[in-house]
C-alpha atoms as a PDB file:
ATOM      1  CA  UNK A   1      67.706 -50.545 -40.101  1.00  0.00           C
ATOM      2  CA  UNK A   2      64.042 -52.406 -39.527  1.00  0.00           C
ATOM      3  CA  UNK A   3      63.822 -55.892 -39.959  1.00  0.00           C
ATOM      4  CA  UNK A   4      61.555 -55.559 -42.471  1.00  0.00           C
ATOM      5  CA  UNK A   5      63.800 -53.318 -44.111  1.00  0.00           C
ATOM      6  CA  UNK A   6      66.851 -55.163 -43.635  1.00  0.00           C
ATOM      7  CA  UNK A   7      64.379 -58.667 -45.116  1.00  0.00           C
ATOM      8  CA  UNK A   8      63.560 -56.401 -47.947  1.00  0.00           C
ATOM      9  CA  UNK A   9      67.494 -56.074 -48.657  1.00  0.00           C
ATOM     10  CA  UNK A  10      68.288 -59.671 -48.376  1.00  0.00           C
ATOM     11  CA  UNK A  11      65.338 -60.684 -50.962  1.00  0.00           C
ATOM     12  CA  UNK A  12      66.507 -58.513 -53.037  1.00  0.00           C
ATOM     13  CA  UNK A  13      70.276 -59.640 -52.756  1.00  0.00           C
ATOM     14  CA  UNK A  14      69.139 -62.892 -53.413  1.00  0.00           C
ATOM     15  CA  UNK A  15      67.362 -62.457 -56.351  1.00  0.00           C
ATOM     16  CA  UNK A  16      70.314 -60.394 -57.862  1.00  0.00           C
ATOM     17  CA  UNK A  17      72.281 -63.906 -57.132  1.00  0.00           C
ATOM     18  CA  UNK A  18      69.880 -65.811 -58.589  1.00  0.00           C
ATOM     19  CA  UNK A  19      69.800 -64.205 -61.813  1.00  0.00           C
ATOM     20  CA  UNK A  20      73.567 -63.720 -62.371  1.00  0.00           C
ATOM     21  CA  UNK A  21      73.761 -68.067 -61.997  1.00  0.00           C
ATOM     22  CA  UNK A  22      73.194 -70.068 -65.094  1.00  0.00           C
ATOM     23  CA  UNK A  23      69.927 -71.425 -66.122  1.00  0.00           C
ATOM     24  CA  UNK A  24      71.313 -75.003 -65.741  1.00  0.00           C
ATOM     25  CA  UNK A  25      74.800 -76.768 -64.804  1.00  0.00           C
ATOM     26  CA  UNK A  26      75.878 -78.593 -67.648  1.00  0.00           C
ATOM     27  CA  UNK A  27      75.446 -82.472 -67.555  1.00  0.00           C
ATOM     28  CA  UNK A  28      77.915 -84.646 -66.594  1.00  0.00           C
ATOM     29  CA  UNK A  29      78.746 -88.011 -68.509  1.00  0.00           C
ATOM     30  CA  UNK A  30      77.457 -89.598 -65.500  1.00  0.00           C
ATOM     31  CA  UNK A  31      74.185 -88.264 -65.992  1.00  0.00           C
ATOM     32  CA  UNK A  32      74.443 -88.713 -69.456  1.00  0.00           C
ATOM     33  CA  UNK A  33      75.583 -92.585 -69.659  1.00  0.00           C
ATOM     34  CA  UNK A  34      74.326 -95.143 -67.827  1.00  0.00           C
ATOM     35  CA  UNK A  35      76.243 -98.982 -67.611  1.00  0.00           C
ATOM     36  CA  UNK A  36      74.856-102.225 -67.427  1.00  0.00           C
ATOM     37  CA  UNK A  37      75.619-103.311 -64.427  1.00  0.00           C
ATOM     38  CA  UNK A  38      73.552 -99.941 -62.675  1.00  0.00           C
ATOM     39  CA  UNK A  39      70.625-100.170 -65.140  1.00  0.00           C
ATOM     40  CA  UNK A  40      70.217-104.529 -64.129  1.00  0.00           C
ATOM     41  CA  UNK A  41      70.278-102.975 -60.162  1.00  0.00           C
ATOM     42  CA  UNK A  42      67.738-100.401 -60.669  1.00  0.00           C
ATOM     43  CA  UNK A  43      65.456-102.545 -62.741  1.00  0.00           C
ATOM     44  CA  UNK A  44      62.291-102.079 -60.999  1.00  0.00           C
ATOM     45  CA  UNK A  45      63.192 -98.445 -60.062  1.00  0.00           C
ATOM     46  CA  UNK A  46      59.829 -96.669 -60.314  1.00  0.00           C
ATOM     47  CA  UNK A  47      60.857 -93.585 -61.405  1.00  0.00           C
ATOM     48  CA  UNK A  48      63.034 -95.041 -63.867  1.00  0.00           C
ATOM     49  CA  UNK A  49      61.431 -95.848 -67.747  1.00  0.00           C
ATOM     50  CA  UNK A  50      63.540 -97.987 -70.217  1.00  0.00           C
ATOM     51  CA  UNK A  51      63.043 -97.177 -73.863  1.00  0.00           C
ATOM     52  CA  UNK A  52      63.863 -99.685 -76.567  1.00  0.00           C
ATOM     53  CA  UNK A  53      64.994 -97.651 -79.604  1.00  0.00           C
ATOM     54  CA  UNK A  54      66.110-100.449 -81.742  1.00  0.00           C
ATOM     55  CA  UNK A  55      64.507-100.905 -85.214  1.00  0.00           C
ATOM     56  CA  UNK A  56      63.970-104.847 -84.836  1.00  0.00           C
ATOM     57  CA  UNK A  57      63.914-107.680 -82.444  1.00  0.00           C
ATOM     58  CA  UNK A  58      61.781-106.583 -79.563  1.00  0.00           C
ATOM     59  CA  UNK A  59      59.611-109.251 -79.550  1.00  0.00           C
ATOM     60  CA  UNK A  60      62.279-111.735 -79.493  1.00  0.00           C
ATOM     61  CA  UNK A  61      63.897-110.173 -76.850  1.00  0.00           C
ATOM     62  CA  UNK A  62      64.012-106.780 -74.860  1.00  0.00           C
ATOM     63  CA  UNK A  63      65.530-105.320 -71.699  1.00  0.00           C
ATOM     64  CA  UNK A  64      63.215-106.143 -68.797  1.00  0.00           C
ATOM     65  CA  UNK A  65      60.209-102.956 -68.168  1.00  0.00           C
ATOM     66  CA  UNK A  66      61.264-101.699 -71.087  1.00  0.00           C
ATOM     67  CA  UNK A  67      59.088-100.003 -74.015  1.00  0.00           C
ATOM     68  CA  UNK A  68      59.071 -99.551 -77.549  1.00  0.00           C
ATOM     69  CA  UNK A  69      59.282 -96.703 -79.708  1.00  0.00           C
ATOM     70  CA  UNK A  70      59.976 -96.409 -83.287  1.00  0.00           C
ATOM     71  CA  UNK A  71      62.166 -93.323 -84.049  1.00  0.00           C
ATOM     72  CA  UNK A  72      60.582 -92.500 -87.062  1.00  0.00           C
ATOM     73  CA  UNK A  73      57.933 -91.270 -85.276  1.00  0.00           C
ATOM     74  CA  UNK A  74      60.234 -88.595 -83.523  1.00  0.00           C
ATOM     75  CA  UNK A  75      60.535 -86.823 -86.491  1.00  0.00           C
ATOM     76  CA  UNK A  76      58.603 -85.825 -89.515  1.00  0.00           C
ATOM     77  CA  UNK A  77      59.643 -85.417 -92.861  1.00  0.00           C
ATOM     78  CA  UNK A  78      57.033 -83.625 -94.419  1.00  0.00           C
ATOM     79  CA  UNK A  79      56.757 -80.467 -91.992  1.00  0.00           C
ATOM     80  CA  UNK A  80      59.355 -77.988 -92.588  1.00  0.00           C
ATOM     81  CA  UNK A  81      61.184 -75.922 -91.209  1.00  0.00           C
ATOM     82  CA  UNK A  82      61.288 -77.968 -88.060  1.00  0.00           C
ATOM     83  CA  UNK A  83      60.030 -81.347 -88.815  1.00  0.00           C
ATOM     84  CA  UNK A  84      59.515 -81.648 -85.447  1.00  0.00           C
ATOM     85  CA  UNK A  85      55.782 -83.575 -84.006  1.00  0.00           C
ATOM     86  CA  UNK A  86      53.828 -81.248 -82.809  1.00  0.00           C
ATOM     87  CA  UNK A  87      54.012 -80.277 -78.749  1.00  0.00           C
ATOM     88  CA  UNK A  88      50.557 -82.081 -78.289  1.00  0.00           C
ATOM     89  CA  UNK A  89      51.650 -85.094 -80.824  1.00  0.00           C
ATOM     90  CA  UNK A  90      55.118 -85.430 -78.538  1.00  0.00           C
ATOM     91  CA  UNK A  91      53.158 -85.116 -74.629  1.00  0.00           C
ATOM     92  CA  UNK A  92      50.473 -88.028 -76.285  1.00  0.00           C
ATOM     93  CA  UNK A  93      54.153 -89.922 -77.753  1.00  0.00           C
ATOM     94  CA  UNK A  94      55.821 -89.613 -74.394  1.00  0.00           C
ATOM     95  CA  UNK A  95      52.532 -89.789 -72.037  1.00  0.00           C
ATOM     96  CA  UNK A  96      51.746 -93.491 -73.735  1.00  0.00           C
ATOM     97  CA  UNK A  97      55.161 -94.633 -72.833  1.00  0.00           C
ATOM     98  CA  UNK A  98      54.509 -94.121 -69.309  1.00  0.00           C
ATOM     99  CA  UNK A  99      57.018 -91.130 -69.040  1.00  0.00           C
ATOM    100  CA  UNK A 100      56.438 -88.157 -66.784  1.00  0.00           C
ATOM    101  CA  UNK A 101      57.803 -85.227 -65.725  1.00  0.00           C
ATOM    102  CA  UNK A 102      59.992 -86.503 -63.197  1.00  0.00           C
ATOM    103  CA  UNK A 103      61.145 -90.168 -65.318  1.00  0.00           C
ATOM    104  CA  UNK A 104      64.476 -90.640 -65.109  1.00  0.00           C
ATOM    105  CA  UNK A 105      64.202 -91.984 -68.463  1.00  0.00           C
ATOM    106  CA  UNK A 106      67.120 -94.681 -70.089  1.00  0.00           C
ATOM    107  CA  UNK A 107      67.455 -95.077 -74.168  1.00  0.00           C
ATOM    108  CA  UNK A 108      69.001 -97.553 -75.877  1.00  0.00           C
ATOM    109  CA  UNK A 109      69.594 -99.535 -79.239  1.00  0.00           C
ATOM    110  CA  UNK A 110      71.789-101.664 -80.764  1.00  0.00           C
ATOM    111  CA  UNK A 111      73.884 -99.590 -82.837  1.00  0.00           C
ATOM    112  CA  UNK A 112      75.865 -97.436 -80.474  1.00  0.00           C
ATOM    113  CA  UNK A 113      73.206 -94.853 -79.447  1.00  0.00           C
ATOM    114  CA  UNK A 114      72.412 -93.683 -83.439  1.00  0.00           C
ATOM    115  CA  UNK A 115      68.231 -94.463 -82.685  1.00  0.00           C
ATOM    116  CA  UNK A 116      68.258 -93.586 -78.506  1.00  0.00           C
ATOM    117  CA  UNK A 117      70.238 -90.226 -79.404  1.00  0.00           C
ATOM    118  CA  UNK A 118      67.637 -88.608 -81.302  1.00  0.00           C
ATOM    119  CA  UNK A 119      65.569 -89.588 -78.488  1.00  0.00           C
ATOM    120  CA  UNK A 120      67.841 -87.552 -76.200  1.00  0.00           C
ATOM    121  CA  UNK A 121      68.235 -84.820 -78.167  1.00  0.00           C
ATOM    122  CA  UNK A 122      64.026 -84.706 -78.855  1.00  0.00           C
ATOM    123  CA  UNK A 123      63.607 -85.164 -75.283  1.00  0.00           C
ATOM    124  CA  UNK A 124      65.645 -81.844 -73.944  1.00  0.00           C
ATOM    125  CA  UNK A 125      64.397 -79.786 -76.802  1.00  0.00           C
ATOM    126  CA  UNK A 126      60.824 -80.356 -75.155  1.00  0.00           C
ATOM    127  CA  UNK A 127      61.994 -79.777 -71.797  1.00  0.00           C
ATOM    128  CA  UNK A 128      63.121 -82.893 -70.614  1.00  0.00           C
ATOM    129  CA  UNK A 129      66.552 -83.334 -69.935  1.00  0.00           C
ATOM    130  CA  UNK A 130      66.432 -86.619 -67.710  1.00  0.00           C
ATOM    131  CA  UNK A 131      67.583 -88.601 -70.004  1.00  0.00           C
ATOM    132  CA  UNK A 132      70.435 -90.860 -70.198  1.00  0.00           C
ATOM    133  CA  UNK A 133      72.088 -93.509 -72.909  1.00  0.00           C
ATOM    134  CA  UNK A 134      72.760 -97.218 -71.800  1.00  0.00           C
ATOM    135  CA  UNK A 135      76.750 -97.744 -72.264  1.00  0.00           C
ATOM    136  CA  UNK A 136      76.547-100.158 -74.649  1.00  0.00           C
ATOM    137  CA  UNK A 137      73.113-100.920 -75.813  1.00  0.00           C
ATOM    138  CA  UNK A 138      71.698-103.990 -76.318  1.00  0.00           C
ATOM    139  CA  UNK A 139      74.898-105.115 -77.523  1.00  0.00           C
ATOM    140  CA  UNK A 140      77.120-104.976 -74.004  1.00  0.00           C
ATOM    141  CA  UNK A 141      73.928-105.756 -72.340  1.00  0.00           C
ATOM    142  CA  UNK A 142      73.371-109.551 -74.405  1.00  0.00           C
ATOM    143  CA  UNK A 143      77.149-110.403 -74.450  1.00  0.00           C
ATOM    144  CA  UNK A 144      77.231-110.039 -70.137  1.00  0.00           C
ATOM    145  CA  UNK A 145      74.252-112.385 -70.661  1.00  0.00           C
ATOM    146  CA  UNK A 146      71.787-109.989 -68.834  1.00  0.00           C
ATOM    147  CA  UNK A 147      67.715-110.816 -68.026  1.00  0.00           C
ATOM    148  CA  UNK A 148      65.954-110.582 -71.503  1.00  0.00           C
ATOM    149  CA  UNK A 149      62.610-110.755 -71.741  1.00  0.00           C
ATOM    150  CA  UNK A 150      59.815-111.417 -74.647  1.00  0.00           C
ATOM    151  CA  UNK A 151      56.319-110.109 -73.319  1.00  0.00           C
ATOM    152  CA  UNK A 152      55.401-106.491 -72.676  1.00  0.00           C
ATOM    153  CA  UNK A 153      54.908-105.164 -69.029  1.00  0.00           C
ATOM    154  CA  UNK A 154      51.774-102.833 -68.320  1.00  0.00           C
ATOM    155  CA  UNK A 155      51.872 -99.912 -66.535  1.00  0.00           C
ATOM    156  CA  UNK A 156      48.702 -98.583 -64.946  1.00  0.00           C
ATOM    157  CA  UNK A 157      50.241 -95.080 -64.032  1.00  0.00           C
ATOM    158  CA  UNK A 158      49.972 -93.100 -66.789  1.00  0.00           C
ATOM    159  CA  UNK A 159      50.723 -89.376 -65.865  1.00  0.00           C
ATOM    160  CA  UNK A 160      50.607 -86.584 -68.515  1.00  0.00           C
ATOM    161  CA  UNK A 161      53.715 -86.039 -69.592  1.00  0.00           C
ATOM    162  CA  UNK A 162      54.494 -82.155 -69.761  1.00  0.00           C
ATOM    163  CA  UNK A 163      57.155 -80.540 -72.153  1.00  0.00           C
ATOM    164  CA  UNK A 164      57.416 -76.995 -74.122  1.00  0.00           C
ATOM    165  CA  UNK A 165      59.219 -76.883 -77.117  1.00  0.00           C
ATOM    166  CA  UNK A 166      63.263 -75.091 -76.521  1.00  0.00           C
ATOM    167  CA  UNK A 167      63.789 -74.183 -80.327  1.00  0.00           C
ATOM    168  CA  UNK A 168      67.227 -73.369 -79.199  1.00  0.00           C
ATOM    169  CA  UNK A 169      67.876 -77.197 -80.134  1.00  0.00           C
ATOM    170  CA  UNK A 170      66.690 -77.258 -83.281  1.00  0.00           C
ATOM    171  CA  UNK A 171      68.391 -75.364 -86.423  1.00  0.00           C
ATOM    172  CA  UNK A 172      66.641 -74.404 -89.909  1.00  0.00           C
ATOM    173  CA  UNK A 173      67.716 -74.014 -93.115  1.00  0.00           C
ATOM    174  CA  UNK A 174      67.804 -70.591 -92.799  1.00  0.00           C
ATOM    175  CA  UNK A 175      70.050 -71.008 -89.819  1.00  0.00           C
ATOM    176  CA  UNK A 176      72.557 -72.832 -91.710  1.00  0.00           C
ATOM    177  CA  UNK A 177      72.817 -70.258 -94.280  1.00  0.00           C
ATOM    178  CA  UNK A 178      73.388 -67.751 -91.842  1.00  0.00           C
ATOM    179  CA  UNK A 179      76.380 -70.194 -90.008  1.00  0.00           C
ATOM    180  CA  UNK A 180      78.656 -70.643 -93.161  1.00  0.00           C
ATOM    181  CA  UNK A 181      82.098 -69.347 -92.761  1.00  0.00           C
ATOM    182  CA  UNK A 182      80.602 -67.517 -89.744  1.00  0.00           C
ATOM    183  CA  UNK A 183      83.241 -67.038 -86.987  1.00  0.00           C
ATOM    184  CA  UNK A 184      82.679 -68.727 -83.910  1.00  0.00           C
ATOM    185  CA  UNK A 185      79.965 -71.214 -85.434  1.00  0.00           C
ATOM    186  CA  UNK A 186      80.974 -74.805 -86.791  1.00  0.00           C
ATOM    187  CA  UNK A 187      78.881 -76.777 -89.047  1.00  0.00           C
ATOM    188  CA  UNK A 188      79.286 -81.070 -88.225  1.00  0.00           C
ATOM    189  CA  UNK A 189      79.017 -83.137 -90.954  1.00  0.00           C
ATOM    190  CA  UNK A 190      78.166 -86.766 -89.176  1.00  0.00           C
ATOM    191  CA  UNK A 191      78.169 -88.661 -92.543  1.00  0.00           C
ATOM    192  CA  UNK A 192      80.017 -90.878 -94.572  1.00  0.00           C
ATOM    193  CA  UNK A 193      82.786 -89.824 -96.693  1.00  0.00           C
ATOM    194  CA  UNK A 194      81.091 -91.325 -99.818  1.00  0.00           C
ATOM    195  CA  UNK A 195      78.272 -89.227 -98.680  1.00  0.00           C
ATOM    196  CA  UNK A 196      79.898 -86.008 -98.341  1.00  0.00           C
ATOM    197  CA  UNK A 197      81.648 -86.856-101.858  1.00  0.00           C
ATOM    198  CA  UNK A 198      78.293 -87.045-103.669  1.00  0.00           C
ATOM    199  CA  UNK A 199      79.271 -90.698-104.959  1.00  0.00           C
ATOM    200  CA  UNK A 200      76.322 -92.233-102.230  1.00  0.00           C
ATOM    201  CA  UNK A 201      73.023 -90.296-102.721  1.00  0.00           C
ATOM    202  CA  UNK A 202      70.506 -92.223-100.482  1.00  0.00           C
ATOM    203  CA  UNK A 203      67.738 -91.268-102.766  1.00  0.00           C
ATOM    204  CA  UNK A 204      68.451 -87.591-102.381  1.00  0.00           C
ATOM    205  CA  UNK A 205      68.243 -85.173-105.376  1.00  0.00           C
ATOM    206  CA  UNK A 206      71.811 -83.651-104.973  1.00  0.00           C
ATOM    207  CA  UNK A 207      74.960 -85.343-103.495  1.00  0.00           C
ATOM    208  CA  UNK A 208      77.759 -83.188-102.011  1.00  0.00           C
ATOM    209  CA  UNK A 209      77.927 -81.111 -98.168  1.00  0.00           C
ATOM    210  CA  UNK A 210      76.949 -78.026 -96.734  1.00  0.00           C
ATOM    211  CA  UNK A 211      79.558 -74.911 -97.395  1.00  0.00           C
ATOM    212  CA  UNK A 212      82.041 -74.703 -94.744  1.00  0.00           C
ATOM    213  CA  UNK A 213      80.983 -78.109 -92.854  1.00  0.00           C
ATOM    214  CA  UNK A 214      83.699 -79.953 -91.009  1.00  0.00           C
ATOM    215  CA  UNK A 215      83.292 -83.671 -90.972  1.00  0.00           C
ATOM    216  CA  UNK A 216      83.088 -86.039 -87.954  1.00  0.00           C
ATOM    217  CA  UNK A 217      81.636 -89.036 -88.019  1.00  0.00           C
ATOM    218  CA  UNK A 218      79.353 -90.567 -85.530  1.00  0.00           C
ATOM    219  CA  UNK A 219      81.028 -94.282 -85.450  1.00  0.00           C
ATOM    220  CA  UNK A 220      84.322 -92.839 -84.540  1.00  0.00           C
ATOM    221  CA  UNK A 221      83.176 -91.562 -80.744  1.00  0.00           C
ATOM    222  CA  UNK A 222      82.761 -95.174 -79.405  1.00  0.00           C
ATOM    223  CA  UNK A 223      83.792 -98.721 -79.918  1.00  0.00           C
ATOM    224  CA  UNK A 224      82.557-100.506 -82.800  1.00  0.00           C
ATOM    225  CA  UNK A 225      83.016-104.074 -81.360  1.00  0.00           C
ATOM    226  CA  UNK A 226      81.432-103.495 -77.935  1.00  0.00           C
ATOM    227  CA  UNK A 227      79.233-100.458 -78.853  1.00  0.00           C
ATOM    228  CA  UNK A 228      80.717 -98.609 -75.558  1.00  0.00           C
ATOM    229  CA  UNK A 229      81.527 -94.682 -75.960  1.00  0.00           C
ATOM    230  CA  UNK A 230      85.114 -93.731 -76.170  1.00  0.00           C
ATOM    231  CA  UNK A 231      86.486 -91.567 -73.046  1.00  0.00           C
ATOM    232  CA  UNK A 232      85.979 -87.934 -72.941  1.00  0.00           C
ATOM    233  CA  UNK A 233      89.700 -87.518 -73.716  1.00  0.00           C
ATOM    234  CA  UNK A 234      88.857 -89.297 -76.468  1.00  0.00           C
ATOM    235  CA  UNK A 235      86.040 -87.885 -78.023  1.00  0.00           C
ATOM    236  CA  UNK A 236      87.415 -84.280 -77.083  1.00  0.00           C
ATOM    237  CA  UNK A 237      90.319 -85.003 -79.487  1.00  0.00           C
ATOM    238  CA  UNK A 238      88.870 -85.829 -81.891  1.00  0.00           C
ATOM    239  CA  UNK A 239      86.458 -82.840 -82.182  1.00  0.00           C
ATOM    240  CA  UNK A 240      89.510 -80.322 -81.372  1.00  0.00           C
ATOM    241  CA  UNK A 241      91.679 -81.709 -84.089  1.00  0.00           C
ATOM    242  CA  UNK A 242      89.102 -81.058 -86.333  1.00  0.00           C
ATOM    243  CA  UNK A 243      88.619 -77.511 -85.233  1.00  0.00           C
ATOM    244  CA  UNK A 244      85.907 -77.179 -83.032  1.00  0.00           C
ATOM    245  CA  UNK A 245      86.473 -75.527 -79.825  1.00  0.00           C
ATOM    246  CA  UNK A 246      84.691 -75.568 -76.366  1.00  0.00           C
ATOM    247  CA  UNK A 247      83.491 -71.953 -77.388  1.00  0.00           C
ATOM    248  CA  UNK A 248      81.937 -72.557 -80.684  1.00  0.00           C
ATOM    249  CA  UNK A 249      78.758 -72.580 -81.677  1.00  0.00           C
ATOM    250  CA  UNK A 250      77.780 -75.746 -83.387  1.00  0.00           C
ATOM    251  CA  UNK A 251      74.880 -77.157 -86.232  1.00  0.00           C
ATOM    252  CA  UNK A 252      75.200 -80.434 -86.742  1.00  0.00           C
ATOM    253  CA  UNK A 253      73.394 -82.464 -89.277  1.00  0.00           C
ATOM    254  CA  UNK A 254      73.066 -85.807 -91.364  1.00  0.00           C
ATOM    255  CA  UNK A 255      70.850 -87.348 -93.482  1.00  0.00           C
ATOM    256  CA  UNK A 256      67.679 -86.997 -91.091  1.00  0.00           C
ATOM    257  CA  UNK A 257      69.018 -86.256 -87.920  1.00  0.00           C
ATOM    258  CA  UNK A 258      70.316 -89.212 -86.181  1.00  0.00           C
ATOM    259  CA  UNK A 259      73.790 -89.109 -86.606  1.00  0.00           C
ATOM    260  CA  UNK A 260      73.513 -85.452 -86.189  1.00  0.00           C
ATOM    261  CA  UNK A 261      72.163 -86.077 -82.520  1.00  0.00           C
ATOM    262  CA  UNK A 262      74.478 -88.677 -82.137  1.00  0.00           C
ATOM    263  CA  UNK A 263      77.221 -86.134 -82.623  1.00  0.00           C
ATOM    264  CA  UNK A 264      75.665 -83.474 -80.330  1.00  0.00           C
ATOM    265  CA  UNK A 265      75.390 -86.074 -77.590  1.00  0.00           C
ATOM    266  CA  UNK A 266      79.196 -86.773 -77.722  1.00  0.00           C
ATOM    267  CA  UNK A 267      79.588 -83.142 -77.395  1.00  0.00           C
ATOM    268  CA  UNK A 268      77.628 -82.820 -74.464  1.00  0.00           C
ATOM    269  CA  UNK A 269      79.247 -85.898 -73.054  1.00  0.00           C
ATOM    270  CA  UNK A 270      82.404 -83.092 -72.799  1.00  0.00           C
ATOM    271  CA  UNK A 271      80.598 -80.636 -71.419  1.00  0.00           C
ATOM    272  CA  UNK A 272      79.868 -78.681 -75.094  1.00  0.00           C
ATOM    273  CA  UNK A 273      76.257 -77.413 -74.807  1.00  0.00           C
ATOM    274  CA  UNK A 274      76.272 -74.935 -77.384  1.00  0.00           C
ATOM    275  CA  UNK A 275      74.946 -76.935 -79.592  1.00  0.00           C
ATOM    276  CA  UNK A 276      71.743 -77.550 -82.121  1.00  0.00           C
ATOM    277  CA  UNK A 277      70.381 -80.427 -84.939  1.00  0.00           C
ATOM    278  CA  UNK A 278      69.355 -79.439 -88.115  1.00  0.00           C
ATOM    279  CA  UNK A 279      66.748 -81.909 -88.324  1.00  0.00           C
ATOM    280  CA  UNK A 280      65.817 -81.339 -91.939  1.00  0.00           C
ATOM    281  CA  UNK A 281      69.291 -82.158 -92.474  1.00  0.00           C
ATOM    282  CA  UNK A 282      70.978 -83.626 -96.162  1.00  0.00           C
ATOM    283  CA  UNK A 283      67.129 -84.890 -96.890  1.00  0.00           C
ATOM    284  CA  UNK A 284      65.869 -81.357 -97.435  1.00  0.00           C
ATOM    285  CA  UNK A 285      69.098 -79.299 -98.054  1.00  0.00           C
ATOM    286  CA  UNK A 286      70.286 -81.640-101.028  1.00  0.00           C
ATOM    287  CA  UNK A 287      66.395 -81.862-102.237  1.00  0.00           C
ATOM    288  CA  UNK A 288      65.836 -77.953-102.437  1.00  0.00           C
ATOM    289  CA  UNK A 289      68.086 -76.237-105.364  1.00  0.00           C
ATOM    290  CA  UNK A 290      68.217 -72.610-103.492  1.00  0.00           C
ATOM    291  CA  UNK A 291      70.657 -73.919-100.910  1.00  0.00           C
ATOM    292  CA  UNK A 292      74.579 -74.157-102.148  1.00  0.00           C
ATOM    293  CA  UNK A 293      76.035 -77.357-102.075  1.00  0.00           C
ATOM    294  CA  UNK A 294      80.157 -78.189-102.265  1.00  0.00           C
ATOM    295  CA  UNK A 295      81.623 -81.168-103.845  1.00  0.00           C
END
């Protein structure tokens, strides 16, 4: 055999190797939680950006470099079937914040990851998946009695961020339809119970859940006193005693897609990928009377 015939083998062997390995290793809780006491030591990492997700109180008091977005403008309630900013509206979103492709980028809040979850999930569905939770949130990080600070910090490197939209994160109404009582596919219902019942409508036309939807709610995954997420044993017990299985396919939803994230994050925290939002979620299914409801 020639060398160049025997290199032409090899390449070709390789390739063959390449495409039988997944696209991507699913992420570890490592890479998707972050504590404290690593986020106060990497600070001033450059490649690092710290995103305040809370709703109030950054003025009075923020984690050091970090920036401020308001979640609402992650998502838009007006544009069905995705409700999703635009690609262009998300790179100009991200690109102001100072995060680029290669960020290692940090979320928090101070409700146990309900705001910086959404982030997470908006993040990988544009192609981003370096993205991590602080343990915690503001809440661990004030009672250790870590640096605060009050003014905003400038950055001067402002590199386009770059993303493309993965709709394999985001589920219509039209895909929930198809999932009920579909084998292999669970619905997650991140709500309240008074919700589900129909007895608390939040302004929404109809009160009640989606066909076939299994309830789990987001506040049960960590601890409500120090905001810090419950171990994977944990959180994997509670989703397999409701039914859901490392195999299923999974919609969650809510009433406009935080808790849904919320719940897909847990997920991935135990190595469950197969998952997607319904970001319209109980705002446009319980507004629209084509789509059935159960009490």
């Amino acid at each position: 055999m020639g060398i160049k015939t025997y290199s032409l083998v090899i390449a070709c062997a390789l390739a063959i190797a390449r495409s039988s390995l997944p696209d991507a290793l699913p992420p570890t809780r490592s890479h998707l939680l972050v504590d404290t006491a690593w986020l106060a030591a990497h600070l001033n990492d450059p490649g690092i950006r710290i995103v305040d997700m809370r709703m109030r109180g950054f003025e009075a008091g923020h984690i050091p470099r970090a920036v401020l977005l308001d979640n609402n403008a992650i998502r838009v309630p007006d544009r069905p079937p995705m409700f999703l900013p635009t690609a262009a509206e998300f790179v100009k979103l991200m690109t102001n914040l100072g995060i680029k492709h290669s960020t290692r980028v940090i979320a928090y809040d101070d409700r146990g990851g309900i705001y910086a979850a959404r982030l997470w999930m908006l993040l990988n569905a544009f192609g981003h998946s370096n993205v991590a939770l602080l343990d915690g949130g503001w809440v661990k990080w004030t009672k250790e009695h870590r640096p605060a600070l009050t003014h905003l910090v400038e950055f001067v490197d402002y590199e386009p961020f770059r993303g493309r939209l993965n709709s394999r994160w985001i589920a219509t109404a039209r895909d929930v339809v198809a999932a009920i009582d579909k084998r292999g596919v669970k619905i997650i219902d991140a709500r309240t119970p008074a919700e589900i019942a129909g007895t608390d409508l939040r302004g929404i036309k109809r009160g009640g859940a989606i066909p076939s939807s299994i309830p789990v709610y987001w506040e049960d995954t960590f601890d409500p006193e120090t905001k810090v997420f419950k171990s994977n044993a944990e959180i994997e017990k509670l989703y397999r005693d409701r039914g859901i299985d490392p195999n299923d396919d999974v919609i969650a939803y809510c009433q406009v897609g935080m808790r849904a994230s919320h719940d897909l994050f847990t997920l991935a925290l135990i190595g469950h990928t197969k998952g997607r939002v319904y970001y319209g979620s109980w705002e446009e299914w319980g507004n629209r009377d084509d789509l059935p409801v159960k009490k």
